[in-house]
C-alpha atoms as a PDB file:
ATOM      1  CA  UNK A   1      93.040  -0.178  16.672  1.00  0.00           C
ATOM      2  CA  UNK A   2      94.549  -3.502  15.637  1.00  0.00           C
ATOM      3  CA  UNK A   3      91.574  -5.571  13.572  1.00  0.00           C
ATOM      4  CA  UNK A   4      91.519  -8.691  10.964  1.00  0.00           C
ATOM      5  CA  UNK A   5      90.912  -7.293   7.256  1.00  0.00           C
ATOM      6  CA  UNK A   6      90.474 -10.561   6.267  1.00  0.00           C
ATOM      7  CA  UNK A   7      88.088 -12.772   7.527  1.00  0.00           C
ATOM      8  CA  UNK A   8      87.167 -16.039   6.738  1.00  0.00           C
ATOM      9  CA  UNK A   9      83.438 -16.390   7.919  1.00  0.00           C
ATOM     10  CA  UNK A  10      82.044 -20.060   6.614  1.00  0.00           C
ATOM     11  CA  UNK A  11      81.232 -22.896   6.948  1.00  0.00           C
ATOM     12  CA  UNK A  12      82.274 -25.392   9.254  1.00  0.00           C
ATOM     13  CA  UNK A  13      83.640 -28.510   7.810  1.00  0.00           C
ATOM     14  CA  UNK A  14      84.215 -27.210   4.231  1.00  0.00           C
ATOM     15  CA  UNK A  15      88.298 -26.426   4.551  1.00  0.00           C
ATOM     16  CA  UNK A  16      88.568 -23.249   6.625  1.00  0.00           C
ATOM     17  CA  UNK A  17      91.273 -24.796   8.631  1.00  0.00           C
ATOM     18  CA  UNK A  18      93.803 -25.505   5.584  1.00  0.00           C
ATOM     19  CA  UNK A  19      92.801 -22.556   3.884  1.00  0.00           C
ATOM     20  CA  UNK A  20      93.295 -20.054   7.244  1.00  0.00           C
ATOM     21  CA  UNK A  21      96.991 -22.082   7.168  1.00  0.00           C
ATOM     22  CA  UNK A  22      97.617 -21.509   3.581  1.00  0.00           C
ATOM     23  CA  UNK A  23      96.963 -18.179   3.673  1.00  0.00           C
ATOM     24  CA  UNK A  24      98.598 -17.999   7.194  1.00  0.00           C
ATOM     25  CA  UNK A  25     101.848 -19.125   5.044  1.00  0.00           C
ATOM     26  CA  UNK A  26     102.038 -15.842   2.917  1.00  0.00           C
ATOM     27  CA  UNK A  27     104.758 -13.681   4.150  1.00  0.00           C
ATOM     28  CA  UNK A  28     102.296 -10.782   4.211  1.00  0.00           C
ATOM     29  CA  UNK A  29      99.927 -12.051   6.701  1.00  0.00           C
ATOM     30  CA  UNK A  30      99.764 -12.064  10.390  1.00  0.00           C
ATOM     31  CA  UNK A  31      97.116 -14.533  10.836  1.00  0.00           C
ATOM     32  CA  UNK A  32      95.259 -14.842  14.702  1.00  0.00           C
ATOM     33  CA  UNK A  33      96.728 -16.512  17.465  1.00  0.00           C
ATOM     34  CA  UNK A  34      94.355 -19.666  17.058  1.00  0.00           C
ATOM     35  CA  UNK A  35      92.011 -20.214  14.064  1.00  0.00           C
ATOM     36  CA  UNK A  36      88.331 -19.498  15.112  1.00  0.00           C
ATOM     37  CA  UNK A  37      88.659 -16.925  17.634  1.00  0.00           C
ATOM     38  CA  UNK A  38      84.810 -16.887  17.850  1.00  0.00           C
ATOM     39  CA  UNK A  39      85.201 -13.349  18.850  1.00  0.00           C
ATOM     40  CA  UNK A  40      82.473 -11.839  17.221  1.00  0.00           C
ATOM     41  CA  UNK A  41      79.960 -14.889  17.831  1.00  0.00           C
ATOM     42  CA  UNK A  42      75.922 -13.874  19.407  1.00  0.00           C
ATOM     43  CA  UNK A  43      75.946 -14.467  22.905  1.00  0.00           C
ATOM     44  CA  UNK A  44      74.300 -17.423  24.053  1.00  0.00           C
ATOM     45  CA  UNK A  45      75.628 -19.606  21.553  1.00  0.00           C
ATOM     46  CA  UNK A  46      76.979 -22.740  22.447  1.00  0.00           C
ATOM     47  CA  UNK A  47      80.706 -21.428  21.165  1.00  0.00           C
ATOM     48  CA  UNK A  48      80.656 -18.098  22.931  1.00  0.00           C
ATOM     49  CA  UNK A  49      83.557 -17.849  24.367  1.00  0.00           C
ATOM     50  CA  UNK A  50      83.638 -15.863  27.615  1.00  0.00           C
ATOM     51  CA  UNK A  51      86.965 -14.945  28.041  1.00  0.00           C
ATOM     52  CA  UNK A  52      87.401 -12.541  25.132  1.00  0.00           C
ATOM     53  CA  UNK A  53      84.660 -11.768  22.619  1.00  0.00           C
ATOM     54  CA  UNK A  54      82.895  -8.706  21.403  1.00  0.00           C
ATOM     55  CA  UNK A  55      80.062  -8.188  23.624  1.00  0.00           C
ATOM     56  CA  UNK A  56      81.759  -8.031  27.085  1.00  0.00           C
ATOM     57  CA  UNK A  57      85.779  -6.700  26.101  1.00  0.00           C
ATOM     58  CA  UNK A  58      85.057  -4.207  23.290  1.00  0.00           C
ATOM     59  CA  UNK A  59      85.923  -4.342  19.424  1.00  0.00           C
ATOM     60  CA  UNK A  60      89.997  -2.985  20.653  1.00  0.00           C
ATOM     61  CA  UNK A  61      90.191  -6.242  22.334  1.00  0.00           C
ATOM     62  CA  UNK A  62      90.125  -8.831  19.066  1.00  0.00           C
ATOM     63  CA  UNK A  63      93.670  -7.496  18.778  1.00  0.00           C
ATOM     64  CA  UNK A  64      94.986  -9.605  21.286  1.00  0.00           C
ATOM     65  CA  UNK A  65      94.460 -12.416  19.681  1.00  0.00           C
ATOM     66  CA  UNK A  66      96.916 -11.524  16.635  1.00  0.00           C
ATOM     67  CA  UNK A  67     100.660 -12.349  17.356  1.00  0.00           C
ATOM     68  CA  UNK A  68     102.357  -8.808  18.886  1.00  0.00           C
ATOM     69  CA  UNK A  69     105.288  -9.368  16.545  1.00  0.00           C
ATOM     70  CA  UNK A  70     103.747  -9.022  13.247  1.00  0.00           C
ATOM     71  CA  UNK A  71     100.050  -7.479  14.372  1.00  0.00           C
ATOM     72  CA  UNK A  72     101.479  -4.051  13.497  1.00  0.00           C
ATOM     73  CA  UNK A  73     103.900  -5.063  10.419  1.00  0.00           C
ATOM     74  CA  UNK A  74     101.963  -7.189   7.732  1.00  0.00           C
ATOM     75  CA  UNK A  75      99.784  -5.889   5.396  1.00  0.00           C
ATOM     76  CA  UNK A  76      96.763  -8.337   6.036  1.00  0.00           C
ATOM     77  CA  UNK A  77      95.414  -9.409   9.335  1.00  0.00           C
ATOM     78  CA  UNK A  78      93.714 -12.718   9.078  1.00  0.00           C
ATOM     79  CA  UNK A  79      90.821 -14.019  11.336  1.00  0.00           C
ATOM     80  CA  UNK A  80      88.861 -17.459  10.356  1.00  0.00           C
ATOM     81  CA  UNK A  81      85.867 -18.415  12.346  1.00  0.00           C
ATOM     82  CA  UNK A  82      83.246 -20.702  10.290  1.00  0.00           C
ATOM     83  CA  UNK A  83      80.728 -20.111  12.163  1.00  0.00           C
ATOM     84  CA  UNK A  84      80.095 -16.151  11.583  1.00  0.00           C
ATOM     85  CA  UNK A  85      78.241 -16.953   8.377  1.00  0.00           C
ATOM     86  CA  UNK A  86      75.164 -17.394  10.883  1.00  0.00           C
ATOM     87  CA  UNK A  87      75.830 -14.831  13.434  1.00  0.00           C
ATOM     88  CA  UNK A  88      74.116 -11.662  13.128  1.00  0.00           C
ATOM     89  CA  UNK A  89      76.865 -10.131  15.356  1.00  0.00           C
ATOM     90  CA  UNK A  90      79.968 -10.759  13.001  1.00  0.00           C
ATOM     91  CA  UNK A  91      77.655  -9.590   9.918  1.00  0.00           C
ATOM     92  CA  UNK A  92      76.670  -5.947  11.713  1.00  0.00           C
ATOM     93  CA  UNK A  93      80.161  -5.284  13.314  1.00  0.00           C
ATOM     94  CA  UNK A  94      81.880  -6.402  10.235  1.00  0.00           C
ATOM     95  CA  UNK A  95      80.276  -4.465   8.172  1.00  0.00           C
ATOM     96  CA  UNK A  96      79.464  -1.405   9.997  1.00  0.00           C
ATOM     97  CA  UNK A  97      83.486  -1.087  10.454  1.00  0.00           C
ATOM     98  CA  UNK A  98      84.631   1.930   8.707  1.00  0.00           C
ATOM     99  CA  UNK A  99      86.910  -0.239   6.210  1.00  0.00           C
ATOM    100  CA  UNK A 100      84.762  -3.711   5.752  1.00  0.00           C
ATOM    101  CA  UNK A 101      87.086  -5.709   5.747  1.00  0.00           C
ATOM    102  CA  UNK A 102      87.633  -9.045   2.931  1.00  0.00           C
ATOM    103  CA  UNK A 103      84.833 -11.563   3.557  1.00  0.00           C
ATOM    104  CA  UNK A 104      85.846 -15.083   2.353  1.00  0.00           C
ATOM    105  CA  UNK A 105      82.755 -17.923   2.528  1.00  0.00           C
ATOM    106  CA  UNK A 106      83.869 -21.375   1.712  1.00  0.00           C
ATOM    107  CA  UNK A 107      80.576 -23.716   0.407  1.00  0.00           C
ATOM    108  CA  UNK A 108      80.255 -27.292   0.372  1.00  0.00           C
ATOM    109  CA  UNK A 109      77.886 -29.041  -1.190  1.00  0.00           C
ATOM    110  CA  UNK A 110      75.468 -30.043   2.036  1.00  0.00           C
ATOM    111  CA  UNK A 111      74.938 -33.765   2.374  1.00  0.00           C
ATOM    112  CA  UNK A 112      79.283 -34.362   2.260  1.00  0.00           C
ATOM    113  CA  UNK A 113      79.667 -31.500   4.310  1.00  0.00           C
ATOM    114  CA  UNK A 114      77.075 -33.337   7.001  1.00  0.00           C
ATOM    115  CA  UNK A 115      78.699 -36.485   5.997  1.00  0.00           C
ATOM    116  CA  UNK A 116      82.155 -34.855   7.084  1.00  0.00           C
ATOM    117  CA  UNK A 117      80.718 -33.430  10.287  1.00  0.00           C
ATOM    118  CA  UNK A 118      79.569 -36.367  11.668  1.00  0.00           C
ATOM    119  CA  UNK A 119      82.664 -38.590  11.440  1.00  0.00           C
ATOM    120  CA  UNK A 120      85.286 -35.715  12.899  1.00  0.00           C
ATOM    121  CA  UNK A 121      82.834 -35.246  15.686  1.00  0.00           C
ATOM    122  CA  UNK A 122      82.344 -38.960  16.173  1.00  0.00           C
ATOM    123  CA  UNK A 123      85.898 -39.560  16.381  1.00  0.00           C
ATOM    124  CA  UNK A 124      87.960 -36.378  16.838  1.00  0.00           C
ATOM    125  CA  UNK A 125      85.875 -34.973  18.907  1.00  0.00           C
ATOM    126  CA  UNK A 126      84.425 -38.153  20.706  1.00  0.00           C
ATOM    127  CA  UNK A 127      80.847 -36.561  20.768  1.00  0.00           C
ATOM    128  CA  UNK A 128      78.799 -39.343  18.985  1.00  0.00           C
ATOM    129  CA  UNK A 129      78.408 -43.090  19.817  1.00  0.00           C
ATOM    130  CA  UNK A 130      81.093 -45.101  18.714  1.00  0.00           C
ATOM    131  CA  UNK A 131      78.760 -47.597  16.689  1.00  0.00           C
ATOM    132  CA  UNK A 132      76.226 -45.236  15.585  1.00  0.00           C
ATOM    133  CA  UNK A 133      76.066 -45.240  11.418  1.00  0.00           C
ATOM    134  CA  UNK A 134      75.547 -42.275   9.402  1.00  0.00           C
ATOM    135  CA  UNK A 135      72.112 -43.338   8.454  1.00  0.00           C
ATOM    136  CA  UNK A 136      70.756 -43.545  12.040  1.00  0.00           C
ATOM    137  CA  UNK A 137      72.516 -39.651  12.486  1.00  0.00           C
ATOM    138  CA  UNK A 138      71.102 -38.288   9.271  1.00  0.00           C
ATOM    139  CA  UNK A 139      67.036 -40.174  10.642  1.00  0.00           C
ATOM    140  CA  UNK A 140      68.322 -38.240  14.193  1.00  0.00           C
ATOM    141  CA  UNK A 141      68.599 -34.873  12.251  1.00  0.00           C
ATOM    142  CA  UNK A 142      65.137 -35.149  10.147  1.00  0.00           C
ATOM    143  CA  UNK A 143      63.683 -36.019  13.721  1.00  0.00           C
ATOM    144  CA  UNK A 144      65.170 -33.059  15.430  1.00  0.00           C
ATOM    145  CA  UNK A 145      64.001 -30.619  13.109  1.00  0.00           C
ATOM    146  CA  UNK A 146      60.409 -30.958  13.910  1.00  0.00           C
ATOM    147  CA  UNK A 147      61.000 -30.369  17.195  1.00  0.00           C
ATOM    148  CA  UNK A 148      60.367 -26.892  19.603  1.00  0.00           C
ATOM    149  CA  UNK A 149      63.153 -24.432  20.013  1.00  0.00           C
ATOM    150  CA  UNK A 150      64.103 -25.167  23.261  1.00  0.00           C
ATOM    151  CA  UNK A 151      64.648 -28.686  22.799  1.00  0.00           C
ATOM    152  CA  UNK A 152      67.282 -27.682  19.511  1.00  0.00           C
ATOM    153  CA  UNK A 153      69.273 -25.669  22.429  1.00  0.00           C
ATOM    154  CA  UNK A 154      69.990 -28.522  24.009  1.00  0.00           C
ATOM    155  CA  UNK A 155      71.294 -30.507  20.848  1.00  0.00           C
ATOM    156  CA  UNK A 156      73.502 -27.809  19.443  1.00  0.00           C
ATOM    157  CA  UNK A 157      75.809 -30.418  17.768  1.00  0.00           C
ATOM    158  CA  UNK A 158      72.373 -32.061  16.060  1.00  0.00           C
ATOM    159  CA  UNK A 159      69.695 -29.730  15.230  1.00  0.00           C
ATOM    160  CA  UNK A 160      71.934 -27.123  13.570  1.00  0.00           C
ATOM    161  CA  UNK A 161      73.573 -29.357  10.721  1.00  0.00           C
ATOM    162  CA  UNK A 162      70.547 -29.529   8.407  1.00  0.00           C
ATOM    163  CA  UNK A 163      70.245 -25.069   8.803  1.00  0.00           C
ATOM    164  CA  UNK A 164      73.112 -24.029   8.819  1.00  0.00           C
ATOM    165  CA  UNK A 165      73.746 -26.198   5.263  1.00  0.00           C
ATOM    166  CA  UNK A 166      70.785 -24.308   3.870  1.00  0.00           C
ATOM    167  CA  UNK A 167      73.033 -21.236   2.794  1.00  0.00           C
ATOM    168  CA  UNK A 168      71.168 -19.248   0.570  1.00  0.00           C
ATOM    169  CA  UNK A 169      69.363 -17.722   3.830  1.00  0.00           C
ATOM    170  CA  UNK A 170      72.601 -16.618   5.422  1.00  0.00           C
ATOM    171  CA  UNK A 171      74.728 -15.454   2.237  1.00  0.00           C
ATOM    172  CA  UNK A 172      71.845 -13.448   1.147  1.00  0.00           C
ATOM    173  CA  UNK A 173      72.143 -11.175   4.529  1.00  0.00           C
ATOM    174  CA  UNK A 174      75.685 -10.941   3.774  1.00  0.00           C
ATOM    175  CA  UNK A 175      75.316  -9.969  -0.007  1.00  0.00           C
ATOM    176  CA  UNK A 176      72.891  -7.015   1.847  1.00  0.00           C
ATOM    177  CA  UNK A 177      75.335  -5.911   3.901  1.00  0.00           C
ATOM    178  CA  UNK A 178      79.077  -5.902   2.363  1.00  0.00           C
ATOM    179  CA  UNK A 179      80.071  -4.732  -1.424  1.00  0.00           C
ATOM    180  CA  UNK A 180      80.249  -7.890  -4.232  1.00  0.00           C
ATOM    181  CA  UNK A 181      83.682  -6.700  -4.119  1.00  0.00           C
ATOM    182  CA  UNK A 182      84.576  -7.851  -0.190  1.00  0.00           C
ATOM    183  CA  UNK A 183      82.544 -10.870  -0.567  1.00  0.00           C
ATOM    184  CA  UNK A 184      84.544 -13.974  -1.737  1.00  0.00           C
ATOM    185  CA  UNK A 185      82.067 -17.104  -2.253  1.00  0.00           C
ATOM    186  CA  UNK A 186      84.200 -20.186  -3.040  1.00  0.00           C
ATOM    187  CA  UNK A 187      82.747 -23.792  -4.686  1.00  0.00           C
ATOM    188  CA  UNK A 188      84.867 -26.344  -1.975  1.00  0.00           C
ATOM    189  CA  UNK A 189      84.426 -29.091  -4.670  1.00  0.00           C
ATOM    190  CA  UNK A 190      85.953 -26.417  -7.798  1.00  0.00           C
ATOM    191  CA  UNK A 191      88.265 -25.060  -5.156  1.00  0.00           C
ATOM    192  CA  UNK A 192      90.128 -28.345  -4.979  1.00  0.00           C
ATOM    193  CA  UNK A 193      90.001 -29.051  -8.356  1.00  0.00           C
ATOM    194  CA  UNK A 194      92.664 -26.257  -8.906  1.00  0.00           C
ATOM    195  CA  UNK A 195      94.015 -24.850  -5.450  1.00  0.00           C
ATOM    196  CA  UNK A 196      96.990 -23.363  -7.179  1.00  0.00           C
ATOM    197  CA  UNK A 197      94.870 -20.866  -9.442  1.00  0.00           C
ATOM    198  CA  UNK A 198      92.348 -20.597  -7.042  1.00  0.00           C
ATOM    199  CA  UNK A 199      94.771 -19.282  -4.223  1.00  0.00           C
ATOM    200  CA  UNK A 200      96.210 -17.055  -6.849  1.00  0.00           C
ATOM    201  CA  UNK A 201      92.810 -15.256  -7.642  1.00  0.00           C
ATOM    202  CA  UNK A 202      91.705 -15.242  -3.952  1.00  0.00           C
ATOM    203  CA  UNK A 203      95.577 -13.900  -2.702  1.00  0.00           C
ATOM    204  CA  UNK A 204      95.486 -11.273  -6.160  1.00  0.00           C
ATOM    205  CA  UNK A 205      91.696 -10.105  -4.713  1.00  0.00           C
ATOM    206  CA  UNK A 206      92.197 -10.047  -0.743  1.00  0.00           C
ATOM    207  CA  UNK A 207      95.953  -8.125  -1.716  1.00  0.00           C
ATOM    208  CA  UNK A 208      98.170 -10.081  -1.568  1.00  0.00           C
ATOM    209  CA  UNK A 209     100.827 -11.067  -4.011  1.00  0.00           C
ATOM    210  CA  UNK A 210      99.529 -14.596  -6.184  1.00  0.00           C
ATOM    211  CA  UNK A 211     102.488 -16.015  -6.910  1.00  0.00           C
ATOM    212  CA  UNK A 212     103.209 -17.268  -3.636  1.00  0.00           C
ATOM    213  CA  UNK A 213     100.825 -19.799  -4.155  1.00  0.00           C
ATOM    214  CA  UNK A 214     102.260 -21.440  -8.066  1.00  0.00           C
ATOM    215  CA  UNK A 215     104.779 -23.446  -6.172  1.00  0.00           C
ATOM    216  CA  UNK A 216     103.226 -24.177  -2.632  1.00  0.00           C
ATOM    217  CA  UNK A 217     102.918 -27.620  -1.345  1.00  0.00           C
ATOM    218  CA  UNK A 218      99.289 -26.944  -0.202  1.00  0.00           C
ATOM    219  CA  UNK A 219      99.756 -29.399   3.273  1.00  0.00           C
ATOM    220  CA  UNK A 220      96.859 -30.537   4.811  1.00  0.00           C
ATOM    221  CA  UNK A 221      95.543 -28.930   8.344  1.00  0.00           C
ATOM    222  CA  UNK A 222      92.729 -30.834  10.746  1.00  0.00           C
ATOM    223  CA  UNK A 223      91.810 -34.502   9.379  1.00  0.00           C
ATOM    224  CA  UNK A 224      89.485 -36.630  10.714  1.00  0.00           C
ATOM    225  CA  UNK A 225      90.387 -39.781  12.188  1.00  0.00           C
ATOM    226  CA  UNK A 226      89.264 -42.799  14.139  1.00  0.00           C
ATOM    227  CA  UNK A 227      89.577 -43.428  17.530  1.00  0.00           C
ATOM    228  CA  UNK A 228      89.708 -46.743  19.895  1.00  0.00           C
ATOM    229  CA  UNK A 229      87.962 -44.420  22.801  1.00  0.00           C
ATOM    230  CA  UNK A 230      85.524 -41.955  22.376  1.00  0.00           C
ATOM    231  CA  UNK A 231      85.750 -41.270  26.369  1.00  0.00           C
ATOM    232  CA  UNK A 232      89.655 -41.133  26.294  1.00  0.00           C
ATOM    233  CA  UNK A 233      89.481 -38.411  23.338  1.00  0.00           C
ATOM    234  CA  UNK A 234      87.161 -36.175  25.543  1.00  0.00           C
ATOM    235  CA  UNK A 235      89.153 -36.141  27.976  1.00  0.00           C
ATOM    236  CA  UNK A 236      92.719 -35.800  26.046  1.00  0.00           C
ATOM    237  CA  UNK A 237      90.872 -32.665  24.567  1.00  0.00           C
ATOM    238  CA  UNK A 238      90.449 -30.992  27.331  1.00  0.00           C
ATOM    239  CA  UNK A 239      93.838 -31.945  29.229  1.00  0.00           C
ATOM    240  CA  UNK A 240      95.503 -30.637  26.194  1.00  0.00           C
ATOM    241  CA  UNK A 241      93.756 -26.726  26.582  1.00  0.00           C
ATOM    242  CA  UNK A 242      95.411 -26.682  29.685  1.00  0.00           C
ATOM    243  CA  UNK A 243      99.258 -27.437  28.361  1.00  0.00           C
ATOM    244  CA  UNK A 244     100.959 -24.998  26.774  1.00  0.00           C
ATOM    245  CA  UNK A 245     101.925 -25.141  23.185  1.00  0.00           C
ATOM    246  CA  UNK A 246     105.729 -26.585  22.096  1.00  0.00           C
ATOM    247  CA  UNK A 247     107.981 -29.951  22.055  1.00  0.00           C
ATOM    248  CA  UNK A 248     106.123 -30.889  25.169  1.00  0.00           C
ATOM    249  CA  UNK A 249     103.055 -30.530  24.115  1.00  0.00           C
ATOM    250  CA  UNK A 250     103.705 -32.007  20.715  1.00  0.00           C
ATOM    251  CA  UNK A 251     105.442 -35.127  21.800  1.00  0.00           C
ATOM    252  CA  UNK A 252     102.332 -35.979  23.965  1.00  0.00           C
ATOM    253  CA  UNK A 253      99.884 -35.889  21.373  1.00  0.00           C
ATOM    254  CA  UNK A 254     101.826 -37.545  19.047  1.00  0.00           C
ATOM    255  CA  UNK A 255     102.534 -40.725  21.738  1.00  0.00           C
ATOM    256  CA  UNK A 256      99.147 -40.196  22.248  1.00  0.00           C
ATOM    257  CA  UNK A 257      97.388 -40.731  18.622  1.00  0.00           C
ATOM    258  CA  UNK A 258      99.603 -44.039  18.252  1.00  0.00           C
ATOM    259  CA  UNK A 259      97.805 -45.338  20.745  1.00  0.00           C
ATOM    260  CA  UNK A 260      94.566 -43.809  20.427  1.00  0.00           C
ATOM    261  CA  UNK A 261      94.064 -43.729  16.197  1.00  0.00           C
ATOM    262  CA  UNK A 262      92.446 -47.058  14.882  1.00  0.00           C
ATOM    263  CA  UNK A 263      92.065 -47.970  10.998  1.00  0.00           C
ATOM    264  CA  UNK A 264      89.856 -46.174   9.087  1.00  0.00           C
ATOM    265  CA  UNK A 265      86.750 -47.539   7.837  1.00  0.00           C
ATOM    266  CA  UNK A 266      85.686 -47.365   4.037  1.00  0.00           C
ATOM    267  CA  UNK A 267      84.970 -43.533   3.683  1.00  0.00           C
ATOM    268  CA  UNK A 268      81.080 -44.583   2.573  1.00  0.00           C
ATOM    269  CA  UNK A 269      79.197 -47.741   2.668  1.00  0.00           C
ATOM    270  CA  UNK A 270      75.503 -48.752   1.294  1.00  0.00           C
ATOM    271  CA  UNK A 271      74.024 -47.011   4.969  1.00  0.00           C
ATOM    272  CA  UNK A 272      75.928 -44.102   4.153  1.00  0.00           C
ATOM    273  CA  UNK A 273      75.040 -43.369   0.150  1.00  0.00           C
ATOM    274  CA  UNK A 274      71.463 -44.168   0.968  1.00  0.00           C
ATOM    275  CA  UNK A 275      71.831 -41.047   3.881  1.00  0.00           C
ATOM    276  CA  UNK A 276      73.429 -39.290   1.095  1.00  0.00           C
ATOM    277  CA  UNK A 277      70.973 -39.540  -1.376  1.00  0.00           C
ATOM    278  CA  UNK A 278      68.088 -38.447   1.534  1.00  0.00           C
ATOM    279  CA  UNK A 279      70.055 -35.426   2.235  1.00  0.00           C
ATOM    280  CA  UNK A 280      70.768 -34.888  -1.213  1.00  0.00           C
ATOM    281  CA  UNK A 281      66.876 -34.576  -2.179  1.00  0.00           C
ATOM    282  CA  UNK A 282      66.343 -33.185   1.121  1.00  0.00           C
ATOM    283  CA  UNK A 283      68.873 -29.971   0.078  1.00  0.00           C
ATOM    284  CA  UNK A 284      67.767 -29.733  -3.840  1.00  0.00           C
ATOM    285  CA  UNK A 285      65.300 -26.595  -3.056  1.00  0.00           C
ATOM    286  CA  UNK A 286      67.957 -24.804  -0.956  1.00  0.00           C
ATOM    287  CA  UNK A 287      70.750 -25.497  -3.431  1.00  0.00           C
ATOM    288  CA  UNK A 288      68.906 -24.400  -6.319  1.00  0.00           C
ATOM    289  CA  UNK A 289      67.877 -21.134  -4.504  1.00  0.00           C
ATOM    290  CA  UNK A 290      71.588 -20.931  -3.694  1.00  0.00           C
ATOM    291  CA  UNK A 291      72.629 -20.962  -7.474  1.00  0.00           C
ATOM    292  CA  UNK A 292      70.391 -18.494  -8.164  1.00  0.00           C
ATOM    293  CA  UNK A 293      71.657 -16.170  -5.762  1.00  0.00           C
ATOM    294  CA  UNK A 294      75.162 -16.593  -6.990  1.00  0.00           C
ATOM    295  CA  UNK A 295      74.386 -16.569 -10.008  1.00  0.00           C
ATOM    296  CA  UNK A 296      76.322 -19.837 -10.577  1.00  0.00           C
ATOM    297  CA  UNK A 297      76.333 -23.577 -12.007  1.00  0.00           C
ATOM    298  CA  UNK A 298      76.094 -25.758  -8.779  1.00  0.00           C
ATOM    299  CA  UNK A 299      76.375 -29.048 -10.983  1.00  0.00           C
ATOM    300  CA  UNK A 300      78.854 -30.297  -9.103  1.00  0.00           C
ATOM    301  CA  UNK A 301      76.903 -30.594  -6.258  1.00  0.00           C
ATOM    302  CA  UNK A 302      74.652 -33.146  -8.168  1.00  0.00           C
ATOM    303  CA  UNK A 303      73.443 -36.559  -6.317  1.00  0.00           C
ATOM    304  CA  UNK A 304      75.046 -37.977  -9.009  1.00  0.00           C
ATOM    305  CA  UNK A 305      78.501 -36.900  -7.471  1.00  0.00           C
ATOM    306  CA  UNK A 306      77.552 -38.114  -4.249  1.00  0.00           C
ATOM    307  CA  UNK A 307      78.442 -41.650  -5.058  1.00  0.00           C
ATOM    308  CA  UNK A 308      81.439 -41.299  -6.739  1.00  0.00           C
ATOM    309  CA  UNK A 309      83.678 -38.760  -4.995  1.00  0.00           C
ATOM    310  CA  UNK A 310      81.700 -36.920  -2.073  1.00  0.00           C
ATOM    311  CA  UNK A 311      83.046 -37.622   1.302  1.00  0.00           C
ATOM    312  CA  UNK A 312      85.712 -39.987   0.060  1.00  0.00           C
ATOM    313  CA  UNK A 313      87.640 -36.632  -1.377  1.00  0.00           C
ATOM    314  CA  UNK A 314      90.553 -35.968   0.528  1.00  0.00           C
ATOM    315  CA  UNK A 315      92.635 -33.010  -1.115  1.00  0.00           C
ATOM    316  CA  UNK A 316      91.710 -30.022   1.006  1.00  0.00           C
ATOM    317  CA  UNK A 317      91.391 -32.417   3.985  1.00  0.00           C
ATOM    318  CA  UNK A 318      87.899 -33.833   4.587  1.00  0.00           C
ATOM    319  CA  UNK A 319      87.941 -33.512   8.146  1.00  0.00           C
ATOM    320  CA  UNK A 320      88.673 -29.530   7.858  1.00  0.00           C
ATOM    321  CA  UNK A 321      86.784 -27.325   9.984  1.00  0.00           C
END
């Protein structure tokens, strides 16, 4: 049976695209077909996706979505869905296989990671008001989290942002269930402070050879941009599921962003630190809990850093899912 043995479970908007394509780079990996498979995703989510997942097709079928010509031949099979971190499904299968396979978590520190979330669905993915500010979707989050269950299913893109950035409740499920030597918890902020020796470590842990990594150009995968029409986006999105992938396909979207792209605002303003700082006091309890669990100095994820380099950082991509 043909299954990942590398998986890169969380969290969204905190560089799993660029780091499933770096990795995807190494001449020993056959990475998936399309990043986030969702494969092993809990049923009734929002993301399930119906046409191949766990639940209705059987573990043999996740390895369909690996290319044929290398599914067989490379060393390390790579999967990267951000969302598993929260999916009691992908934790029990994952680690119930007979050979756990390499877990790799990517953290970022909450309030940029929110920050992050909310412009790339505001413009790449057209899903937010064109003129709404960060500070009226931060008071929208606080006012959806006092609210019942059923009215959070019906906000999926809202009412999840402020759990699923309180990680110490998911890792610690995940530190239960897979040996401290499969686990891989990565700092986003530390990670692009030294991506070279970083991917070294990671590539030396998962087995794969490090080297690779001392002279790659580490090119970035998934930015967020801006957008004249939110409408037009939502509908280019879905027209381009149905085309298949080449020139084609390539050519359009390319004619198509020099159209649609518009100058990008200042990465913060005065609306968006004072969100920043909210969220920031708003996530000290959780991130403190978090460092304990790690066992590791989260000072870099200080309000103080907010200001001065949050959102506005740009070297792993800030709009990476």
């Amino acid at each position: 049976m043909i299954l990942p043995n590398v998986v890169i479970a969380g969290t969204p908007k905190s560089g799993s695209s660029s780091l499933f394509r770096w990795l995807g780079d190494h001449p020993q990996v056959c990475a998936s077909l399309r990043k986030e498979t969702r494969f092993l995703l809990d049923r009734g989510d929002p993301l399930f996706p119906e046409d191949c997942n766990y639940h209705d097709h059987g573990l043999a079928a996740w390895g369909e979505t690996f290319p044929e010509s290398c599914r067989s031949s490379l060393p390390v099979r790579l999967e990267a869905t951000p969302h598993y971190l929260y999916h009691e499904t992908a934790r029990n299968v994952l680690a119930g296989l007979d050979e756990p396979p390499h877990i790799v978590i990517l953290l970022r520190k909450p309030s940029d990671r929110i920050h992050s979330s909310f412009r790339y669905t505001q413009n790449n993915l057209g899903l937010l008001p064109r003129r709404m500010t960060f500070g009226e979707y931060v008071a929208t989050l606080f006012s959806e989290e006092s609210l019942s269950a059923d009215e959070f299913a019906r906000r999926p893109l809202v009412w999840r942002e402020l759990r699923y950035s309180r990680y110490a409740e998911y890792l610690s499920r995940w530190q239960e269930a897979f040996p401290a030597e499969r686990l891989h918890v990565m700092i986003f902020e530390e990670f692009m402070e030294a991506r070279s020796d970083r991917m070294v470590d990671l590539a030396d842990r998962i087995g794969l050879e490090g080297d690779f990594y001392r002279e790659y150009p580490f090119p970035r995968f998934n930015e967020t941009y801006s957008v004249r029409s939110p409408e037009l986006q939502r509908s280019a999105r879905r027209l381009s599921r149905l085309l298949p992938a080449g020139r084609i396909k390539a050519a359009a979207r390319q004619m198509y962003l020099k159209l649609q792209r518009r100058p990008q605002k200042a990465a913060t303003t005065t609306d968006d630190q004072d969100a920043l700082r909210r969220l920031d006091d708003y996530f000290a309890p959780a991130n403190a809990r978090l460092a304990e669990l790690l066992g590791r100095d989260l000072t870099v994820w200080e309000p103080s850093t907010a200001t001065s380099g949050g959102p506005q950082r740009e070297s792993l991509g800030t709009g990476t899912r």
